[in-house]
N, C-alpha and C. Protein backbone atom coordinates (compact mmCIF):
# COMPACT_ATOMS: atom_id res chain seq x y z
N UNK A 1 82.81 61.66 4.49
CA UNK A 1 83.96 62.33 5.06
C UNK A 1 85.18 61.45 4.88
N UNK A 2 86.12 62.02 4.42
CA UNK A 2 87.38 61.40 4.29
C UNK A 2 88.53 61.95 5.75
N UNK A 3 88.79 61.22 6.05
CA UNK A 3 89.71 61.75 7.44
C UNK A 3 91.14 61.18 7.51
N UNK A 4 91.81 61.50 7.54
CA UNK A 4 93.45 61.61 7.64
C UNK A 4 94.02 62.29 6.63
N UNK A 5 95.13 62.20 6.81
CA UNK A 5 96.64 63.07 6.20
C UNK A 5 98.03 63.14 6.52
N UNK A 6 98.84 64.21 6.01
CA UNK A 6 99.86 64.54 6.87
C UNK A 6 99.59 65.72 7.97
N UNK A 7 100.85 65.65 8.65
CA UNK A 7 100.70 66.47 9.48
C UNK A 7 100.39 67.98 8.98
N UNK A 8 100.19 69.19 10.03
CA UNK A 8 99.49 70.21 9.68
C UNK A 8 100.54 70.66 8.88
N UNK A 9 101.67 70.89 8.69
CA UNK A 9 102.69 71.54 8.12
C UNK A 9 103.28 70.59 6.97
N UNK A 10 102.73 69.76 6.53
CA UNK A 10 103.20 69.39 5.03
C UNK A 10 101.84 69.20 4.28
N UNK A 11 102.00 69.29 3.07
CA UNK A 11 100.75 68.80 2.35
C UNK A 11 100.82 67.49 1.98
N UNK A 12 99.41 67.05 2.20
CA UNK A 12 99.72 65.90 1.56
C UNK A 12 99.34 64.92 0.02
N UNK A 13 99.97 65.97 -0.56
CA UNK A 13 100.53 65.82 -2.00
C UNK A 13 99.69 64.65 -2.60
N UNK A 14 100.33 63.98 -3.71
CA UNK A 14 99.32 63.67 -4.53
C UNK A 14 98.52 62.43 -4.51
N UNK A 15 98.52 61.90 -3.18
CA UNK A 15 97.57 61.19 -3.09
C UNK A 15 96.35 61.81 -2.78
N UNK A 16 96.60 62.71 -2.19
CA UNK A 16 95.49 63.49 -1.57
C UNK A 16 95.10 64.15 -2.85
N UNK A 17 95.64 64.59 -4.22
CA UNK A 17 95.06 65.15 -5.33
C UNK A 17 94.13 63.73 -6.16
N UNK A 18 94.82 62.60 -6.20
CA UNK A 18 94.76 61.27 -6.54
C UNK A 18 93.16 61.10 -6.47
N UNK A 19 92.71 61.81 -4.90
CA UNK A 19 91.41 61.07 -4.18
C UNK A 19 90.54 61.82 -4.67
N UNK A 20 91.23 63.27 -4.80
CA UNK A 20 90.21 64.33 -4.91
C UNK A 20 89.47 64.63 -6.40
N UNK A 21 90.14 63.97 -7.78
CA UNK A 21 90.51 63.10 -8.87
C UNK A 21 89.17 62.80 -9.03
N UNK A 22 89.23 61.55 -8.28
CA UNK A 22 88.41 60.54 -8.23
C UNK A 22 86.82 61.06 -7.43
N UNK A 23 87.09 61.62 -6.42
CA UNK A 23 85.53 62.23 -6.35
C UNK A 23 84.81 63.05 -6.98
N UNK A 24 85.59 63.95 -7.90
CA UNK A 24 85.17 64.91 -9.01
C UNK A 24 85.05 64.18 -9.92
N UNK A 25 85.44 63.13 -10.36
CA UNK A 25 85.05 62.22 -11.46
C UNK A 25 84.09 61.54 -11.44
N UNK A 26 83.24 61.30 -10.28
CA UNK A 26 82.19 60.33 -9.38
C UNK A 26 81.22 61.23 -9.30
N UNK A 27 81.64 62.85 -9.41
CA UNK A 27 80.49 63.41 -9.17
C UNK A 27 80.07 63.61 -7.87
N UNK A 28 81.26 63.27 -6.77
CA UNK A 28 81.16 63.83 -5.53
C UNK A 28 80.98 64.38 -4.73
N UNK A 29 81.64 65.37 -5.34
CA UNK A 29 82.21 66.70 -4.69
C UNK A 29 81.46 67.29 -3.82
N UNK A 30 80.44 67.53 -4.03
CA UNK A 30 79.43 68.66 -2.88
C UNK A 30 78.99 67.28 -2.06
N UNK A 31 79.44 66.01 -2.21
CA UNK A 31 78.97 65.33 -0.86
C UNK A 31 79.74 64.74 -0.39
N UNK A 32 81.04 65.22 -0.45
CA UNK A 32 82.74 64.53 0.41
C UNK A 32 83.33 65.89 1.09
N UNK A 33 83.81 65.35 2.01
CA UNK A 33 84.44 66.58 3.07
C UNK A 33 85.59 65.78 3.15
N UNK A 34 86.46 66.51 2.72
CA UNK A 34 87.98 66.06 3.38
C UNK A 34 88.29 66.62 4.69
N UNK A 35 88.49 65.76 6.23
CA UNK A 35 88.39 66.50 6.97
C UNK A 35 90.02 66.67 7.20
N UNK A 36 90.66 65.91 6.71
CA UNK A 36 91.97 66.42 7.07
C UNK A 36 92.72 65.67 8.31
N UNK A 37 94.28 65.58 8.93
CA UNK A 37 94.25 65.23 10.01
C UNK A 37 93.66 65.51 11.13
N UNK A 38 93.25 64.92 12.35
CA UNK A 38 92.45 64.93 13.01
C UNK A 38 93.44 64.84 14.54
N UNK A 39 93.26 65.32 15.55
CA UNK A 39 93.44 64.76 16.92
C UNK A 39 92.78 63.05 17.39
N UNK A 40 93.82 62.39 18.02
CA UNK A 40 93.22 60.89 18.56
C UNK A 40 92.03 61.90 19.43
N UNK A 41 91.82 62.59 20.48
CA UNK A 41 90.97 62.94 21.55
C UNK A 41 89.21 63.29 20.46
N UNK A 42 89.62 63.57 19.20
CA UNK A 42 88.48 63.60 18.41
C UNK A 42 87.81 62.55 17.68
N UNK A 43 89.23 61.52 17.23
CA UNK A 43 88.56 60.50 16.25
C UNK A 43 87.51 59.37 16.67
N UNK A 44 87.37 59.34 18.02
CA UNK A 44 86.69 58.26 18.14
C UNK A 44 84.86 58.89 17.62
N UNK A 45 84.70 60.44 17.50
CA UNK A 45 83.38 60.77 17.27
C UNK A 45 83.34 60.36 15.45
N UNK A 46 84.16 60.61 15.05
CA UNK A 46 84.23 60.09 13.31
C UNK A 46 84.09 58.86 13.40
N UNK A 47 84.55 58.21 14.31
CA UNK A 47 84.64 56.31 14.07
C UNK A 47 83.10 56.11 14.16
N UNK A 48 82.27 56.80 15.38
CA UNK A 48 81.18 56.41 15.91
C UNK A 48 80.36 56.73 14.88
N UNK A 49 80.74 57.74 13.99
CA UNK A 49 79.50 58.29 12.78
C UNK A 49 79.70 58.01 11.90
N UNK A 50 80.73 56.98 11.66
CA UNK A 50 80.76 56.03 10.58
C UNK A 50 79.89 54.59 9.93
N UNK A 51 79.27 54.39 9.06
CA UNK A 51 78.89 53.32 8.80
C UNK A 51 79.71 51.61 8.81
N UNK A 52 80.81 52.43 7.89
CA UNK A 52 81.66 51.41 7.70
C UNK A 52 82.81 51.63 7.98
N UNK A 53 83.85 51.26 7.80
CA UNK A 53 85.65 51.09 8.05
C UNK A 53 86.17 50.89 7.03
N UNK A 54 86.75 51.30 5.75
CA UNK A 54 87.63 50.89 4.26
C UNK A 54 88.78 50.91 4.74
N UNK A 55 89.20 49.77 4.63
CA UNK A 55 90.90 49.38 4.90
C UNK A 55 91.45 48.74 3.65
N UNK A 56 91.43 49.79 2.12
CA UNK A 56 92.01 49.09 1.28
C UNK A 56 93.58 48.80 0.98
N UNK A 57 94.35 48.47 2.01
CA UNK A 57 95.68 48.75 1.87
C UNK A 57 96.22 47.32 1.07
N UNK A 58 97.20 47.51 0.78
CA UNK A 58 98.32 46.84 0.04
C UNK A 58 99.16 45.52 1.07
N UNK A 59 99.63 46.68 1.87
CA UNK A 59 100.42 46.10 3.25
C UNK A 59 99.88 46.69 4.17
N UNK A 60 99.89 46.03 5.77
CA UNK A 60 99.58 46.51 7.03
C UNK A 60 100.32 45.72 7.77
N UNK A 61 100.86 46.28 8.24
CA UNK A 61 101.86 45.16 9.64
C UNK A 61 100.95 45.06 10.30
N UNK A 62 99.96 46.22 11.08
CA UNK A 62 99.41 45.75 11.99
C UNK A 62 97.91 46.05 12.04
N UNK A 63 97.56 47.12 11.82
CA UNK A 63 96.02 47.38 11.64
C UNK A 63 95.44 48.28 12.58
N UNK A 64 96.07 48.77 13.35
CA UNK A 64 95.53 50.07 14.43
C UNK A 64 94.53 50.81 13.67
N UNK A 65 94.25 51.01 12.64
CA UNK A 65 92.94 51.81 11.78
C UNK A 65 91.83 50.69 12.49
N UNK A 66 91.57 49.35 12.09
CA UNK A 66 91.00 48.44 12.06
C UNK A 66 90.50 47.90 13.67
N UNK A 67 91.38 48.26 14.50
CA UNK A 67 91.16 48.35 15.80
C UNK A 67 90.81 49.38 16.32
N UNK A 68 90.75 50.30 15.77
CA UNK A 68 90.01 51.72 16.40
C UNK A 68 88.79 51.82 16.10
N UNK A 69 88.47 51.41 14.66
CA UNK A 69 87.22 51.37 14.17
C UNK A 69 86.52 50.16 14.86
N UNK A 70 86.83 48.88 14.85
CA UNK A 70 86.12 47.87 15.71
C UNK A 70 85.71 48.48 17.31
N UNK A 71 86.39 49.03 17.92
CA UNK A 71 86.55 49.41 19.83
C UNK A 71 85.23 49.95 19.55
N UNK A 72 84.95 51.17 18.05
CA UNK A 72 83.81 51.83 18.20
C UNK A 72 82.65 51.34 18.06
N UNK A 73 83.10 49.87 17.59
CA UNK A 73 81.59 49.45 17.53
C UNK A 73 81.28 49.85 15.33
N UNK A 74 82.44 49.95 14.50
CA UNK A 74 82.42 50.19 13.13
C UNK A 74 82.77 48.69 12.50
N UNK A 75 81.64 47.94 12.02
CA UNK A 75 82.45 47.33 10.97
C UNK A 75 83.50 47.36 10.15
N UNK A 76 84.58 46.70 9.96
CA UNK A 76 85.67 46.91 8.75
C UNK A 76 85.57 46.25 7.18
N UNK A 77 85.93 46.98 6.20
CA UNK A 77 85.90 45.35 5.56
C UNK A 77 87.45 46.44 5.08
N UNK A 78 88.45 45.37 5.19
CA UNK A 78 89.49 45.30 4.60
C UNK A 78 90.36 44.66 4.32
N UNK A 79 91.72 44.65 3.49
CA UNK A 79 92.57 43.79 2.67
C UNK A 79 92.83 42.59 3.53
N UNK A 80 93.02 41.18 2.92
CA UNK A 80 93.08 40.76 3.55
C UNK A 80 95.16 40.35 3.56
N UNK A 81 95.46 41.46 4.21
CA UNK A 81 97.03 41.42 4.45
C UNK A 81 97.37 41.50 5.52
N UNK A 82 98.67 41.43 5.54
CA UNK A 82 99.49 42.11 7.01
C UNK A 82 98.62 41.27 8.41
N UNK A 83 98.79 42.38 9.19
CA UNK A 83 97.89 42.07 10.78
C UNK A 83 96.46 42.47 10.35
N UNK A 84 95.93 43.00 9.27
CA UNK A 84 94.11 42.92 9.06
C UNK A 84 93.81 41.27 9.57
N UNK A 85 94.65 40.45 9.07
CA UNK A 85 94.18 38.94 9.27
C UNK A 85 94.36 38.44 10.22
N UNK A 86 94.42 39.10 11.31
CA UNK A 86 94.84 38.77 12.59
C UNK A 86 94.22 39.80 13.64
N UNK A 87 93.72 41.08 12.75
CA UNK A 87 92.76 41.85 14.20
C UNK A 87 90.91 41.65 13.55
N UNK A 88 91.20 41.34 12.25
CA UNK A 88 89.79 41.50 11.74
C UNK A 88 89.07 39.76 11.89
N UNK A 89 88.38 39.54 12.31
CA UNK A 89 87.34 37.92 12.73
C UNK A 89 86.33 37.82 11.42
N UNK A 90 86.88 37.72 10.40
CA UNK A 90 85.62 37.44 9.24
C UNK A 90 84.60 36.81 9.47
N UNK A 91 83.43 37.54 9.48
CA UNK A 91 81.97 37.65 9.79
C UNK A 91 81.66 38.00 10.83
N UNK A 92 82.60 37.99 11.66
CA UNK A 92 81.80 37.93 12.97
C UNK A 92 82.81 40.18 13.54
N UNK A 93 83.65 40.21 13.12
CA UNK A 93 83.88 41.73 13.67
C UNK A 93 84.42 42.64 12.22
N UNK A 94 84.27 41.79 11.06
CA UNK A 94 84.06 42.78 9.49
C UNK A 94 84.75 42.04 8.78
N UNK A 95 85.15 42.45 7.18
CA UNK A 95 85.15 41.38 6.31
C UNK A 95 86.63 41.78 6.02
N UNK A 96 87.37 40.80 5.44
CA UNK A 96 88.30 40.55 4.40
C UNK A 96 88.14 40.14 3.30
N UNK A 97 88.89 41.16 2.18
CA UNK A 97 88.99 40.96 0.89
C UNK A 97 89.90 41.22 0.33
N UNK A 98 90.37 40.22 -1.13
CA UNK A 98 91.60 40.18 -1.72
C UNK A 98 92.09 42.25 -1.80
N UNK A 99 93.10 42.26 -1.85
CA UNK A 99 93.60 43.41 -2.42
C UNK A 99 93.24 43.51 -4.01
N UNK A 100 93.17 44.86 -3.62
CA UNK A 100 92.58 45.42 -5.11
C UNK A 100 91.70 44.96 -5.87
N UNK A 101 91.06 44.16 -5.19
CA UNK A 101 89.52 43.53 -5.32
C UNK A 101 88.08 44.65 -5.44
N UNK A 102 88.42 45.18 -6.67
CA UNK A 102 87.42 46.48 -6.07
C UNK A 102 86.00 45.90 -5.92
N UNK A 103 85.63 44.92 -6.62
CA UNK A 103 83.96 44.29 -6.95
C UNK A 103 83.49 43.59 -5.52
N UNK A 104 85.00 43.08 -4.30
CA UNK A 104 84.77 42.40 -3.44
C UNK A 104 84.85 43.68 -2.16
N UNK A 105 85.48 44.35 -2.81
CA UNK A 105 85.40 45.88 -1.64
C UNK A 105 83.81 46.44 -1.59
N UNK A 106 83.32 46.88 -2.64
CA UNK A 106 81.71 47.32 -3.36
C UNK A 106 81.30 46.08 -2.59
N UNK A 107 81.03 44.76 -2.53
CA UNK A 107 79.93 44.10 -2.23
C UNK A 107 79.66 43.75 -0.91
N UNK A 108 81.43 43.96 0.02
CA UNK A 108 81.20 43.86 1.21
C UNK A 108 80.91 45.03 1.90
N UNK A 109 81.21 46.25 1.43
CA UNK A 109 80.42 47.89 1.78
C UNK A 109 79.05 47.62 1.60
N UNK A 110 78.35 47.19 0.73
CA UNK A 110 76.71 47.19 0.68
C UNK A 110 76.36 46.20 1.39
N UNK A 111 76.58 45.08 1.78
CA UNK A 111 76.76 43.98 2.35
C UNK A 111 76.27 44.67 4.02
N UNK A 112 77.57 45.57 4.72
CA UNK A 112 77.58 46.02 5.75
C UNK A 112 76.33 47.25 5.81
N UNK A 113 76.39 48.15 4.64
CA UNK A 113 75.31 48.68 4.94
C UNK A 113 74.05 48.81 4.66
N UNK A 114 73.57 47.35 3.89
CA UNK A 114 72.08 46.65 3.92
C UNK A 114 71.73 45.72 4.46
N UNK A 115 72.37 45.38 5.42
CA UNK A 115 72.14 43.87 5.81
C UNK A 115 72.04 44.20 8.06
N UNK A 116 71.00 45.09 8.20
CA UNK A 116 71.03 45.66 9.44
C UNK A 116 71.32 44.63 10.51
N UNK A 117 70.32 43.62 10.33
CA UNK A 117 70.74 42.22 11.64
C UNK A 117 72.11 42.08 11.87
N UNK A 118 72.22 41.81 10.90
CA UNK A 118 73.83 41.49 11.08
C UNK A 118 74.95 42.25 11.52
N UNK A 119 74.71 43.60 10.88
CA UNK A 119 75.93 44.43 11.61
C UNK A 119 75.16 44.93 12.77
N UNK A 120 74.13 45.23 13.50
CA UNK A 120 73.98 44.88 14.90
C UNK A 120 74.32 44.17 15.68
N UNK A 121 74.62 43.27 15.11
CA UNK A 121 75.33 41.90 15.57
C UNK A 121 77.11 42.18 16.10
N UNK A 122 76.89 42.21 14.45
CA UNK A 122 78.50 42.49 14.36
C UNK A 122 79.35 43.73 15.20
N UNK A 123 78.42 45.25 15.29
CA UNK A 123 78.94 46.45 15.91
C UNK A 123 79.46 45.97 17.33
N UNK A 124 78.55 44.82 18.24
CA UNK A 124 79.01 44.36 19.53
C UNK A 124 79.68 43.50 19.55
N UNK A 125 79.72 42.58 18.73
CA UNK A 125 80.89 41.57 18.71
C UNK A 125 82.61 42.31 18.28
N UNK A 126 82.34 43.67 17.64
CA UNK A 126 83.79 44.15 16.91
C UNK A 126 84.02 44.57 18.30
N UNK A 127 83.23 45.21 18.88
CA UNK A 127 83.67 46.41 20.20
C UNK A 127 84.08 45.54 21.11
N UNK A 128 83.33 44.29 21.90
CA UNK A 128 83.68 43.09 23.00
C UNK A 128 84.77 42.43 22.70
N UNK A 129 85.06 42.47 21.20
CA UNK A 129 86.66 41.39 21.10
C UNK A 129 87.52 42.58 20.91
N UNK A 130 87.85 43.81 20.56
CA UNK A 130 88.88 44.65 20.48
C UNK A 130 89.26 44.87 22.12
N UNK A 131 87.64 44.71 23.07
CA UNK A 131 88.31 45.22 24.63
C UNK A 131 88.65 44.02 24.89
N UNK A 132 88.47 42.62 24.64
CA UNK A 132 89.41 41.51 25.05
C UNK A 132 90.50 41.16 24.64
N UNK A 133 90.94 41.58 23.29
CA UNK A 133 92.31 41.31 22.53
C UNK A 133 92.73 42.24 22.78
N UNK A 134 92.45 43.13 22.91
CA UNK A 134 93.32 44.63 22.71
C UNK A 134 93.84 46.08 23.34
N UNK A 135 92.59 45.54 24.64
CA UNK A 135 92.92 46.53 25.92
C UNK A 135 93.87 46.02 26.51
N UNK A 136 94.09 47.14 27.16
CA UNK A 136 95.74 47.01 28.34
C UNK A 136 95.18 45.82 29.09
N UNK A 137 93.79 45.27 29.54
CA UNK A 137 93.66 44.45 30.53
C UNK A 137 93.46 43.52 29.92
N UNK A 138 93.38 43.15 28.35
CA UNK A 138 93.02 42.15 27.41
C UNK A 138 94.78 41.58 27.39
N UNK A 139 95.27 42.39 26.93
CA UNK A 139 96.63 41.64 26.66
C UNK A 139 97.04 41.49 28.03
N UNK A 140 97.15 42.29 28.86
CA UNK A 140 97.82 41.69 30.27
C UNK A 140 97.41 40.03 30.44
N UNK A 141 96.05 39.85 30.83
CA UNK A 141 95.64 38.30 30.13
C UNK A 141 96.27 37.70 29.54
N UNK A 142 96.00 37.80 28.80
CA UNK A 142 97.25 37.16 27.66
C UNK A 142 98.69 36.11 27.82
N UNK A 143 99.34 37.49 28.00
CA UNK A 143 100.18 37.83 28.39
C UNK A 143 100.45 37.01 29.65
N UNK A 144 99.77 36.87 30.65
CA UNK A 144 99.87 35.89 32.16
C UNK A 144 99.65 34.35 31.51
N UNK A 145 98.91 34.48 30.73
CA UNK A 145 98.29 32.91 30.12
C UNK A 145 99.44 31.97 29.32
N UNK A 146 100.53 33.35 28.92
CA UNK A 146 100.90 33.07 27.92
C UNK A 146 102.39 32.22 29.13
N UNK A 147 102.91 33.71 29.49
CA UNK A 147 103.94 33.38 30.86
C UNK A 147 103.57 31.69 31.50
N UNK A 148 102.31 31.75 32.06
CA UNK A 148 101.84 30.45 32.40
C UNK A 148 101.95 28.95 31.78
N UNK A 149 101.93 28.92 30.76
CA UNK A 149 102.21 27.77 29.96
C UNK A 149 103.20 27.71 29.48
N UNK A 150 104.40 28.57 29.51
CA UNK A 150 105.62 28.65 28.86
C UNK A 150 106.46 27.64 30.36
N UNK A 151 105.55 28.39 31.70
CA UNK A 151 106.60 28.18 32.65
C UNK A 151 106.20 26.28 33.25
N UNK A 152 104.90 26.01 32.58
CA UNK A 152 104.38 24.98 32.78
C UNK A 152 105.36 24.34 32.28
N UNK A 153 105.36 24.51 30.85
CA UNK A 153 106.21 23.50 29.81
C UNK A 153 107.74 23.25 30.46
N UNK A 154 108.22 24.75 31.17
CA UNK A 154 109.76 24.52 31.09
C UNK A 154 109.49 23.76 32.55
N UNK A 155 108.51 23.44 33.53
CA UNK A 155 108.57 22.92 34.49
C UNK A 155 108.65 21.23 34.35
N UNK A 156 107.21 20.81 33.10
CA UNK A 156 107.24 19.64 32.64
C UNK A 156 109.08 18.58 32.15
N UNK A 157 109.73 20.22 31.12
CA UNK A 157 110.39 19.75 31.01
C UNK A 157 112.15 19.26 31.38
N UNK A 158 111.97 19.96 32.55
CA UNK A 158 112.77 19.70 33.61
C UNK A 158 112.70 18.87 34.85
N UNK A 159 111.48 18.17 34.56
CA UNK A 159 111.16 16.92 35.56
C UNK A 159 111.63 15.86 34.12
N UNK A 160 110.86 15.99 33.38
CA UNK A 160 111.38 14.96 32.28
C UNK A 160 113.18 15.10 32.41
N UNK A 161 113.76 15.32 32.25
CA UNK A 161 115.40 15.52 32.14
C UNK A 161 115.83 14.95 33.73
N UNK A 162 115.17 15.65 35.13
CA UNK A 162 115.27 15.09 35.95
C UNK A 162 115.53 14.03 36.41
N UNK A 163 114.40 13.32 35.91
CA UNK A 163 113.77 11.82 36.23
C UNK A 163 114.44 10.81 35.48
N UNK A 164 114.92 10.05 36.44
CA UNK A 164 115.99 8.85 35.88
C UNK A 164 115.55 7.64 35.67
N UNK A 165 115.95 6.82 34.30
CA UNK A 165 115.28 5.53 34.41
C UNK A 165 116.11 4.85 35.27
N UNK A 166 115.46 3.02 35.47
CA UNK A 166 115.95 2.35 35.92
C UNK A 166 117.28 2.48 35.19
N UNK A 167 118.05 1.28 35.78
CA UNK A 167 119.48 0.83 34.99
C UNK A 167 118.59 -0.34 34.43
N UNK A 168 119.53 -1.04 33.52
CA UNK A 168 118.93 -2.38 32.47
C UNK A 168 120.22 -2.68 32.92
N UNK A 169 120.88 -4.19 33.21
CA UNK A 169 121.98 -4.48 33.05
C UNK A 169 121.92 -6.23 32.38
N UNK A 170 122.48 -6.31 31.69
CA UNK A 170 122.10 -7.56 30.77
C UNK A 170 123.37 -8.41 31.28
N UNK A 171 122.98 -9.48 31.40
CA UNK A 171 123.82 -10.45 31.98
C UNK A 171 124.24 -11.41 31.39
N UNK A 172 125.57 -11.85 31.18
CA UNK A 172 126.13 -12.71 29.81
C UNK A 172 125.91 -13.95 29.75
């Protein structure tokens, strides 16, 4: 199943012909469903019946694909750009690989879905660190930890500035 798009009222043009290309060329066809855009209140059942997560992008500022798929408990393996390198934990919550690496895309897809120990492993480790990094109560954390040591430092460093040395007075 392929899932996303544009919204219901535009098509989405030729990437979406681009893909469809490529699965008729693969010999696909009767085993790919384009499901099209989707409602958030639905996607988390696609995330859950997913094997894997393909994040082959170019650029990503941030990676919300990659964090939706981890919360579910989906391995990722994707580019290693943008914020992928910063929500994805190589080995331990899915893989990174060069862009346009197709031989390193192929080996970490079979990788994830022959290698069962491990992504058992991995399905609870992606889901336990997305609700600690990434829930409202993960970043609030954070966020206090963060406040906390900022206000430490500016406390440290306003006793330092405070605090007066002796005088030295040298005598002729």
């Amino acid at each position: 199943m392929i899932v996303g798009g544009s919204s219901a009222n535009m098509p989405d043009g030729a990437e979406r012909g681009r893909i469809e290309n490529i699965v008729n060329e693969l010999g696909l066809k009767d085993s790919t469903i384009f499901v099209g855009r989707i409602g958030h209140d639905v996607l988390p059942l696609y995330y859950t019946a997913a094997d894997v997560c393909v994040i082959p992008s170019h650029y990503e500022p941030f990676g919300l694909v990659a964090i939706e798929a981890m919360a579910c408990g989906v391995p990722v393996v994707a580019s290693n750009v943008g914020g992928l390198k910063f929500t994805i934990i190589p080995e331990e919550t899915g893989l990174l690989v060069e862009p346009k690496d197709v031989e390193a895309f192929a080996e970490g897809i079979q990788r994830i879905l022959f290698d069962d120990l491990w992504v058992r492993k991995m399905r609870k480790q992606a889901s336990a660190n997305v609700n600690q990094r990434f829930s409202w109560t993960g970043v609030a954390i954070q966020l206090s930890e963060l406040y906390r040591h900022v206000l430490a430092r500016s406390i440290m460093h306003e006793q330092a500035w405070n605090y007066k040395m002796p005088s030295i007075t040298r005598s002729a």
